[in-house]
Protein backbone atom coordinates (compact mmCIF):
# COMPACT_ATOMS: atom_id res chain seq x y z
CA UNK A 1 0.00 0.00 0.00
CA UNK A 2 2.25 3.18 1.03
CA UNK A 3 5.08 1.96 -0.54
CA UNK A 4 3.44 1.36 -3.93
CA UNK A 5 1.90 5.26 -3.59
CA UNK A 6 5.25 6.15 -3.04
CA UNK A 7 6.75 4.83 -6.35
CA UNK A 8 3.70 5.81 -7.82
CA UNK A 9 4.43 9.09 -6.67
CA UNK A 10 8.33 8.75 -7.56
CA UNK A 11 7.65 7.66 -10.95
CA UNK A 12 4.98 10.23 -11.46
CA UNK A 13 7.11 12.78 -10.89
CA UNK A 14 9.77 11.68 -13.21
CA UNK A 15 7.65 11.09 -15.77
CA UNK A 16 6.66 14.76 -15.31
CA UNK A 17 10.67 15.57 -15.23
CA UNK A 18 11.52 13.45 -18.41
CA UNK A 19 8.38 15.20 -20.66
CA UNK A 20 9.56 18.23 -19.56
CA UNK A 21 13.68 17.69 -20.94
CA UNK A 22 14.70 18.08 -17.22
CA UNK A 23 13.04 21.72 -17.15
CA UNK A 24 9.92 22.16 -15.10
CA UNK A 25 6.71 24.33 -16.16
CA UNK A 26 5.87 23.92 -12.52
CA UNK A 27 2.26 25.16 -13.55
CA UNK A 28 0.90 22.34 -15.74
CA UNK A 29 3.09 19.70 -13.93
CA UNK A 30 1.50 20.71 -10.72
CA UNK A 31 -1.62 20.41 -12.41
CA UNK A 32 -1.09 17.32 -13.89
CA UNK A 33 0.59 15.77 -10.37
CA UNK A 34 -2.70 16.94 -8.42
CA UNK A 35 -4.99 15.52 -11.13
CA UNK A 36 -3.61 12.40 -10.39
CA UNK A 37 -3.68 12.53 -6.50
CA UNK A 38 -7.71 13.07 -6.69
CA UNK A 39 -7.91 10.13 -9.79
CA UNK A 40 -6.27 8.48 -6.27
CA UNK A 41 -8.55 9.92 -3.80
CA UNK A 42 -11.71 9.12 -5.75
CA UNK A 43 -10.55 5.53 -6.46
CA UNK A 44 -10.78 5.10 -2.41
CA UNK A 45 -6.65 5.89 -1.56
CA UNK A 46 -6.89 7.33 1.85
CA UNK A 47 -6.54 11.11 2.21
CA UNK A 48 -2.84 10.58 4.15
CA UNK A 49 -1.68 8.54 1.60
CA UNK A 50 -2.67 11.07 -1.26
CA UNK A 51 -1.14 13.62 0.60
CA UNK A 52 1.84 11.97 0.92
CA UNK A 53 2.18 11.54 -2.12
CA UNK A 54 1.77 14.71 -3.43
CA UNK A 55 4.16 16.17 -1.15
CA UNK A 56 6.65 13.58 -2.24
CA UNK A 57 5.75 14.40 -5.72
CA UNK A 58 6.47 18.44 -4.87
CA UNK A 59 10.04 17.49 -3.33
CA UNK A 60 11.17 15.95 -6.18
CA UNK A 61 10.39 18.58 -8.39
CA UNK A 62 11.47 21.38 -6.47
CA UNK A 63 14.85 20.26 -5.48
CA UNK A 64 16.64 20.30 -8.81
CA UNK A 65 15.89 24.21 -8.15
CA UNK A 66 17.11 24.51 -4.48
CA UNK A 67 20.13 22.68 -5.88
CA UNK A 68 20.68 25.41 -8.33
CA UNK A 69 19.60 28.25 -5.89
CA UNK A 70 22.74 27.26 -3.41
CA UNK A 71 24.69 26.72 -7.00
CA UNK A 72 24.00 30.54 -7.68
CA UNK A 73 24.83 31.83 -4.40
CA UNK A 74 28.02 29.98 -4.17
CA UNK A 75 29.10 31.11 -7.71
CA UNK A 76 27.59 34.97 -6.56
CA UNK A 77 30.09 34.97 -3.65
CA UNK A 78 32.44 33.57 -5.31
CA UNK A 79 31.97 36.10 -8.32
CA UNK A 80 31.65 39.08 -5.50
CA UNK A 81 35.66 38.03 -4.41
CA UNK A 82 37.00 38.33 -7.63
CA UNK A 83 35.33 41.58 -8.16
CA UNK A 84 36.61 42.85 -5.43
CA UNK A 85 39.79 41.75 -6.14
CA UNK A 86 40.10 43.11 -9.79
CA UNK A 87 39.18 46.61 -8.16
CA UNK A 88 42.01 46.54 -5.58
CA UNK A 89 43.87 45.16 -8.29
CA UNK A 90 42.77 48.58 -11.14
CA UNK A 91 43.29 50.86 -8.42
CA UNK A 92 46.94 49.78 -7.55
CA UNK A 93 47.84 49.36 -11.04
CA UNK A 94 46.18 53.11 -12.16
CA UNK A 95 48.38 54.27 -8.94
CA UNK A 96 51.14 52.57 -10.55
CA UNK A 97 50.17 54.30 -14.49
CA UNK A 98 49.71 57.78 -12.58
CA UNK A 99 53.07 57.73 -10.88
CA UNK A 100 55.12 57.33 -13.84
CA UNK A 101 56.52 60.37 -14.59
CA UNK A 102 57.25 59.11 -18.76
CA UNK A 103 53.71 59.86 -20.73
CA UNK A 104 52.33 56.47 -20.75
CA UNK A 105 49.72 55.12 -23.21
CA UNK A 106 48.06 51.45 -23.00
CA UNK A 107 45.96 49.57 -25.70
CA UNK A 108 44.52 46.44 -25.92
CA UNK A 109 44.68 43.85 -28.98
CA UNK A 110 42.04 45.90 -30.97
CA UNK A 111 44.08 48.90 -30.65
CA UNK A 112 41.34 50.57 -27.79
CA UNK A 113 43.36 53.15 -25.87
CA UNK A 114 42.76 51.44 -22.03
CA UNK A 115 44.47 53.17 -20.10
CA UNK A 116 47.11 56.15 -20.19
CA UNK A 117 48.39 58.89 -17.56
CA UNK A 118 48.32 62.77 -17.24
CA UNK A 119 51.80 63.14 -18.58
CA UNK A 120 51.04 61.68 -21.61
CA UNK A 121 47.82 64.11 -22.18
CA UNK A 122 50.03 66.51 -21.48
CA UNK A 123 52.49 65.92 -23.89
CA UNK A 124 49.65 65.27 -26.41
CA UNK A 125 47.40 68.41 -25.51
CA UNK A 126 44.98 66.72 -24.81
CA UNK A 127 42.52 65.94 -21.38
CA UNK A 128 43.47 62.07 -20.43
CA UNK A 129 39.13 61.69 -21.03
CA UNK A 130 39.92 62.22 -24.79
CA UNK A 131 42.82 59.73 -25.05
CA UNK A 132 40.91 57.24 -23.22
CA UNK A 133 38.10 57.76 -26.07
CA UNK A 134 40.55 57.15 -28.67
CA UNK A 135 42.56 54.31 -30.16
CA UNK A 136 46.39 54.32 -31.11
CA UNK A 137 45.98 55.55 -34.45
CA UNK A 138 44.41 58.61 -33.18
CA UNK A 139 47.59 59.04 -30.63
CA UNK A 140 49.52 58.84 -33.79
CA UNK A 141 47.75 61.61 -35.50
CA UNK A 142 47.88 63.80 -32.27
CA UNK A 143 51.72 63.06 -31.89
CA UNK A 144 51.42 64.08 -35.58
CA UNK A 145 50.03 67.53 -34.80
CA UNK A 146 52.05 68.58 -31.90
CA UNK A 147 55.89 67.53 -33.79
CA UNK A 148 57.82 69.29 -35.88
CA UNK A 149 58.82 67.75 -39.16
CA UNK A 150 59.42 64.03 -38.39
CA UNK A 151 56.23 63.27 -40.62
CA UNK A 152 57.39 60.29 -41.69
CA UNK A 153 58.11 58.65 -38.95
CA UNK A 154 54.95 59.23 -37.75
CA UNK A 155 53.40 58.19 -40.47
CA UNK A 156 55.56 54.83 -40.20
CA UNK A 157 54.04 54.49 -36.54
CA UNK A 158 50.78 55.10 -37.16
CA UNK A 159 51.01 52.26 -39.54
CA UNK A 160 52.64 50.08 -37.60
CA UNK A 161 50.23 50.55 -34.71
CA UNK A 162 47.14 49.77 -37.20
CA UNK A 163 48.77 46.72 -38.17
CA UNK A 164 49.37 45.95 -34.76
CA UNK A 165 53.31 45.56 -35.32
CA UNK A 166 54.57 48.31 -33.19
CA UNK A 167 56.55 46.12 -30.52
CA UNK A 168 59.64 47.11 -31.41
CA UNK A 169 59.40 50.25 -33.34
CA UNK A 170 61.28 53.37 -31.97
CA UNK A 171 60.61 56.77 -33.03
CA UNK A 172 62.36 60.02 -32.40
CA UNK A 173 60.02 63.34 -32.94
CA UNK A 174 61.04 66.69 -31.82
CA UNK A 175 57.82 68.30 -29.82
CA UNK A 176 56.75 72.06 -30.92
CA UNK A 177 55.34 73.59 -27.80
CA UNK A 178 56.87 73.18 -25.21
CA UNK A 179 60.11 72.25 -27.29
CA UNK A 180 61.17 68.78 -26.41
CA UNK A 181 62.75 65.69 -28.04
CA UNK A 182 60.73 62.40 -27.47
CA UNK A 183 61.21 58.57 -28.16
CA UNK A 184 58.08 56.84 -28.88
């Protein structure tokens, strides 16, 4: 007797899971699960053992989500450490960018101007906002504008940083205002 209504239940409720592809639409599954409790009650099951059942039924189907709900929380905390890692990690490193007393611009694989300090917007004449906007090309081209002559080379480094081949290119530009020699 109450062991059969509880693999009835069992096997109810995995029937449920399997139609479903492992995904409950805990709606019409509920509705289906307590159609089949009163089939039960009216064919003369007793009331405890329908109950049973259906809670039975209910605890199957719900735990695949309370697994996943402690799943989530672990991976939030976990996700909630790194974050607060990577920000103690930025802030040191743009303490690091700011200190160095060289202009300093950094771009990622695209070319995307990431990061860069106030010496180099300085030397530029630009705000550091606008190099952050820019890419490298568009540091070429400002370079470009503030140096006299040396219009080749930077014509030869802006095409190098397009192409992305700029690791070891060197190039020597005298600055207009205020006069200055620089090695990019």
């Amino acid at each position: 007797g109450e062991e059969s209504a509880r693999l009835d239940a069992y096997e109810l409720g995995r029937q449920i899971m399997d139609s479903a592809g492992g995904v409950l639409d805990l709606s019409s599954m509920h509705q289906d699960a307590m159609d089949e409790v009163m089939r039960g009650l009216r064919a003369g099951r007793p009331r405890e053992m329908a109950a049973r059942r259906c809670h039975e039924f209910l605890e199957e189907a719900l735990s695949p989500f309370e697994m996943a709900q402690r799943g989530f929380r672990e991976a939030n905390l976990r996700l909630m450490t790194v974050n607060s890692q990577l920000a103690h990690q930025s802030t040191q490193l743009s303490a690091v960018i700011a200190s160095i007393n060289d202009g300093l611009v950094v771009a990622d694989a695209e070319g995307a101007v990431t990061a860069t300090n106030e010496r180099a917007a300085e030397v530029l004449g630009v705000r550091q906002d606008v190099l952050l906007s820019g890419d490298v090309a568009s540091v070429a081209t400002l370079l470009a504008r503030r140096c006299q002559g040396g219009e080749e080379d930077v014509r030869d480094l802006r095409w190098r940083l397009r192409r992305r081949d700029a690791d070891h290119a060197t190039v020597e530009l005298r600055l207009n205002s205020p006069e200055a020699d620089l090695r990019v």
